[in-house]
Protein backbone atom coordinates (compact mmCIF):
# COMPACT_ATOMS: atom_id res chain seq x y z
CA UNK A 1 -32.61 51.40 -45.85
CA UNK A 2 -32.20 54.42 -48.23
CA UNK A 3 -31.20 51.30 -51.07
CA UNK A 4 -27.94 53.15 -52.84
CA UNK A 5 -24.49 53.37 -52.87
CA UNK A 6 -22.58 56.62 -52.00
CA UNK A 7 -19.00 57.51 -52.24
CA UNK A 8 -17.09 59.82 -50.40
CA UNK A 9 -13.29 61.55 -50.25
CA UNK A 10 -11.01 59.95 -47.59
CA UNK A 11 -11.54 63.46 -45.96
CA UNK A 12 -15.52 62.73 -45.74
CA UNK A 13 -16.98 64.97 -48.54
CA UNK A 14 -19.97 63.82 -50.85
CA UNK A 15 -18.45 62.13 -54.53
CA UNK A 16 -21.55 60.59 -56.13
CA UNK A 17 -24.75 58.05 -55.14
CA UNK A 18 -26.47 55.52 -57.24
CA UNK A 19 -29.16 53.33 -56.40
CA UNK A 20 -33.27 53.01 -55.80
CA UNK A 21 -35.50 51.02 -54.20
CA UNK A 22 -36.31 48.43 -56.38
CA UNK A 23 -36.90 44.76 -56.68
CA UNK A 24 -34.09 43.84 -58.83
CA UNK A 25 -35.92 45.76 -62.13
CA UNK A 26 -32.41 46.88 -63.24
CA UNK A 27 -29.28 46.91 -61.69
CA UNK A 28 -29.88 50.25 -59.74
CA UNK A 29 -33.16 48.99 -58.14
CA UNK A 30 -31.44 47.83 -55.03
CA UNK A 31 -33.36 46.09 -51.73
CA UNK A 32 -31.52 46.16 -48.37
CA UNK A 33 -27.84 46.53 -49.55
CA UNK A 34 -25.84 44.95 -46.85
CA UNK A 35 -22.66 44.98 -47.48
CA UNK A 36 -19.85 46.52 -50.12
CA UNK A 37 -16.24 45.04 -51.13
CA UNK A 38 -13.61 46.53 -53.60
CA UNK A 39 -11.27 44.55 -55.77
CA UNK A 40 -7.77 45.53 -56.92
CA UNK A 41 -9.31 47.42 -59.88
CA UNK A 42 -11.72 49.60 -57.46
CA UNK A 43 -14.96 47.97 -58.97
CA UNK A 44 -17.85 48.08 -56.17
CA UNK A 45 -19.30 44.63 -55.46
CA UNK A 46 -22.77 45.19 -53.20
CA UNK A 47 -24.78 42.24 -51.72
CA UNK A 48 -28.36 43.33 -52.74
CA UNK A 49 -29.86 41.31 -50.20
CA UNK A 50 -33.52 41.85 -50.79
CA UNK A 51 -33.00 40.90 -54.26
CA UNK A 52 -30.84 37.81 -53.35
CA UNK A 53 -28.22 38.83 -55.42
CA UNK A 54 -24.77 40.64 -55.68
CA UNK A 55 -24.21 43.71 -58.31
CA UNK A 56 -20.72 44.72 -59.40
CA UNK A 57 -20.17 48.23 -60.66
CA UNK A 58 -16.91 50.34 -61.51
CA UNK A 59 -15.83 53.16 -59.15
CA UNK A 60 -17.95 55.58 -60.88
CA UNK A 61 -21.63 53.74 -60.39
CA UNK A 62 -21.58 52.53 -63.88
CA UNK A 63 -23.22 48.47 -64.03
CA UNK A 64 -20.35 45.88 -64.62
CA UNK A 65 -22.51 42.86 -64.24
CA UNK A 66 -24.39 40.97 -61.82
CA UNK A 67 -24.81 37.69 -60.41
CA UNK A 68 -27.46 35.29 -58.30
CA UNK A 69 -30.89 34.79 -57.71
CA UNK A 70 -32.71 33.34 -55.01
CA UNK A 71 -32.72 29.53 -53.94
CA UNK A 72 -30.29 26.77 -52.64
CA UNK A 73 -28.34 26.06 -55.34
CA UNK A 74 -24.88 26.40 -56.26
CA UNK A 75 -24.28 30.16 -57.31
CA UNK A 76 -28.03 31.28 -55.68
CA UNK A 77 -28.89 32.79 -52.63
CA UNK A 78 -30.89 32.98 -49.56
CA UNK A 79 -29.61 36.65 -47.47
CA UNK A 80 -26.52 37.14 -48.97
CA UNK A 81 -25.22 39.67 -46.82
CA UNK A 82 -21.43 39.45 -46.04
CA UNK A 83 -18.76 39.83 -49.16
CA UNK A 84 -15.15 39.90 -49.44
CA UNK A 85 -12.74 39.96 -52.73
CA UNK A 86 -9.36 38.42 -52.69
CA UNK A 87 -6.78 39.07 -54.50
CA UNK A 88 -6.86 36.69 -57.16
CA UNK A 89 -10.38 38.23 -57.39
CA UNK A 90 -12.21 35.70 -56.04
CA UNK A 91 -15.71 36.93 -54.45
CA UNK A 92 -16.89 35.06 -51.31
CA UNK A 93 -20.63 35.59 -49.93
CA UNK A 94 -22.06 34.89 -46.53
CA UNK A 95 -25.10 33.36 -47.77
CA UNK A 96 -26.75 33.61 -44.31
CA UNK A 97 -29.62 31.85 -44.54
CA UNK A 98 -28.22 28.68 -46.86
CA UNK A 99 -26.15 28.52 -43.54
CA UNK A 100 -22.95 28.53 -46.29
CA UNK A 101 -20.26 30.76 -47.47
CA UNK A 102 -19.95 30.76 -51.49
CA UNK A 103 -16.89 31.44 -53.50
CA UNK A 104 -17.45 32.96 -56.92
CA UNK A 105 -15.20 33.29 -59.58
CA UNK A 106 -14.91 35.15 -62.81
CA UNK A 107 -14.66 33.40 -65.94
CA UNK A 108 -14.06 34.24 -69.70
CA UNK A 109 -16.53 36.63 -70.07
CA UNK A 110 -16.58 38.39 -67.09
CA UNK A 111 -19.55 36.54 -65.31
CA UNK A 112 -18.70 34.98 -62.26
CA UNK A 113 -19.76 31.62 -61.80
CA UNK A 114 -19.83 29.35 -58.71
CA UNK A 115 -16.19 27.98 -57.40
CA UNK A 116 -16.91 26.42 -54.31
CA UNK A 117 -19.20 26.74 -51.09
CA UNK A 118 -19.21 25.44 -47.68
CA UNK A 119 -21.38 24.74 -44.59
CA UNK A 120 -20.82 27.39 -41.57
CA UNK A 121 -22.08 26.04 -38.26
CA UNK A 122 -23.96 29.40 -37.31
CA UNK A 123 -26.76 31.54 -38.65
CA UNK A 124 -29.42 29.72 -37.18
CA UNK A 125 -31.94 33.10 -36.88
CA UNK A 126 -33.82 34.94 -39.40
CA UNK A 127 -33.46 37.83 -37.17
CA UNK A 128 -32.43 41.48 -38.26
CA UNK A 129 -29.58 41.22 -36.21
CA UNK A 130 -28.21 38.10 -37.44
CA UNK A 131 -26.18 39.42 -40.46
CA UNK A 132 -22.82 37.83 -40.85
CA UNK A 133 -19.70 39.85 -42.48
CA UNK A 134 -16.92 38.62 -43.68
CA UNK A 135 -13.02 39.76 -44.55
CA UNK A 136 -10.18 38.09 -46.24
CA UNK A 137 -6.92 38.24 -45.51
CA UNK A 138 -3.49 38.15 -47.82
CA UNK A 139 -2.94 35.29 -46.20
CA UNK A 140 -5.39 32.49 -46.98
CA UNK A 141 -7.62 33.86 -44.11
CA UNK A 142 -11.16 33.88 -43.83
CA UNK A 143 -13.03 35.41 -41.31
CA UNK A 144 -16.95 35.17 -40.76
CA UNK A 145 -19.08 37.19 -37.68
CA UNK A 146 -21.43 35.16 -36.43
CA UNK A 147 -23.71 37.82 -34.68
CA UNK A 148 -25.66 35.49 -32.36
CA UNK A 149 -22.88 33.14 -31.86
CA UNK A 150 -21.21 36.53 -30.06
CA UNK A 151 -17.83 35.20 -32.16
CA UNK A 152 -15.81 35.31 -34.86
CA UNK A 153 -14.96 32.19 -36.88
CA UNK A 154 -11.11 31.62 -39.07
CA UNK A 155 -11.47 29.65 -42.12
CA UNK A 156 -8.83 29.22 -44.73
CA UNK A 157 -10.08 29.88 -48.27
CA UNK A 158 -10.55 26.36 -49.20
CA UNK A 159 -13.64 26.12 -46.34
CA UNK A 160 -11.29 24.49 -44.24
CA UNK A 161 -12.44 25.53 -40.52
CA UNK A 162 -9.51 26.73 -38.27
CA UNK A 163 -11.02 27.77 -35.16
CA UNK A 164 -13.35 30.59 -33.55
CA UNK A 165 -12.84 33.56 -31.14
CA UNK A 166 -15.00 35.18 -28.87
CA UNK A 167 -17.69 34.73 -26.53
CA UNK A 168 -20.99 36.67 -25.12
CA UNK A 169 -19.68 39.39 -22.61
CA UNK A 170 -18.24 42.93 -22.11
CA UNK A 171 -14.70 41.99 -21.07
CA UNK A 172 -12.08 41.82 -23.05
CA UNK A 173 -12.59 39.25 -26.08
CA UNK A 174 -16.17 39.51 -25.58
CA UNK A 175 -18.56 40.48 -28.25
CA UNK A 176 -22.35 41.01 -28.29
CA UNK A 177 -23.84 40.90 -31.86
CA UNK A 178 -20.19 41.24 -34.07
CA UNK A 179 -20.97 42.32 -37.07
CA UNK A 180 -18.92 44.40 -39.38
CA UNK A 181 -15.35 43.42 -39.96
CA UNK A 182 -12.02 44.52 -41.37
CA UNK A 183 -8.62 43.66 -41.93
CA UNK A 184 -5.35 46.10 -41.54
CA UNK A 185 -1.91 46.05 -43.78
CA UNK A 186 -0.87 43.63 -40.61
CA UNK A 187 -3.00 40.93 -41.00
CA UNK A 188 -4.75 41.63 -38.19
């Protein structure tokens, strides 16, 4: 809840910060940022959840462009929290409380403009701890958390749903509110 961005060296030390509180005034005014993804060009792409939107910026801080606004239709949003960036640079946006994941793509003039969205079975609550993240994989993988669900659902890229791991529990292959995810150089 400090509403900015800050960068660090791999070894932990302090680069830069940008971003304010703010109700989407400019691009720095920033409410809730949930969630950060990089593309192959290093340019930072935040959810700004508060403000129902997502802000791109360059490495540096410096505004790119934005995109969104609140509502249900294609290319708005309602808690966009999760984000992940393929590598054809296609952005894709747990919009938690639309109950969908959208895909965004650029287009001519460096806008990105709804590609395609789909309906996830999960995200019923409102709840602070209900915040869905997502991660892509270099293989046509899509994975979503679904916090409440206590899982962690496989699309492909197309919305196409492959199946779901996980349960409530401390064992082994259980989760309790899975949030944040990642994916290593394996796949995995």
């Amino acid at each position: 809840w400090n509403h900015r961005i800050q960068r660090f060296t791999a070894e932990g030390d302090f680069i830069y910060k940008w971003g304010f509180f703010g109700q989407g005034e400019t691009p720095y005014a920033l409410w809730g940022p949930r969630d950060i993804a990089i593309d192959a060009q290093g340019n930072v792409f935040v959810t700004d959840t508060g403000n129902k939107r997502v802000v791109v910026f360059d490495a540096d801080g410096n505004f790119i462009t934005q995109f969104g606004s609140v509502g249900f239709d294609r290319g708005q949003f309602d808690e966009p929290v999760g984000i992940a960036v393929d590598s054809d640079g296609r952005v894709y946006v747990a919009d938690t409380w639309n109950q969908r994941i959208q895909v965004m793509t650029p287009d001519e003039t460096g806008s990105y403009v709804p590609f395609l969205a789909w309906d996830v079975d999960a995200w019923y609550g409102e709840s602070l701890d209900n915040k869905p993240y997502l991660a892509v994989d270099s293989q046509g993988n899509l994975y979503a958390s679904d916090p409440e669900g206590h899982r962690i659902l496989h699309f492909d890229t197309t919305g196409t749903f492959i199946d779901y791991f996980g349960s409530y529990g401390l064992s082994s292959g259980g989760f309790n509110l899975p949030t944040g995810l990642g994916i290593d150089s394996e796949g995995g």
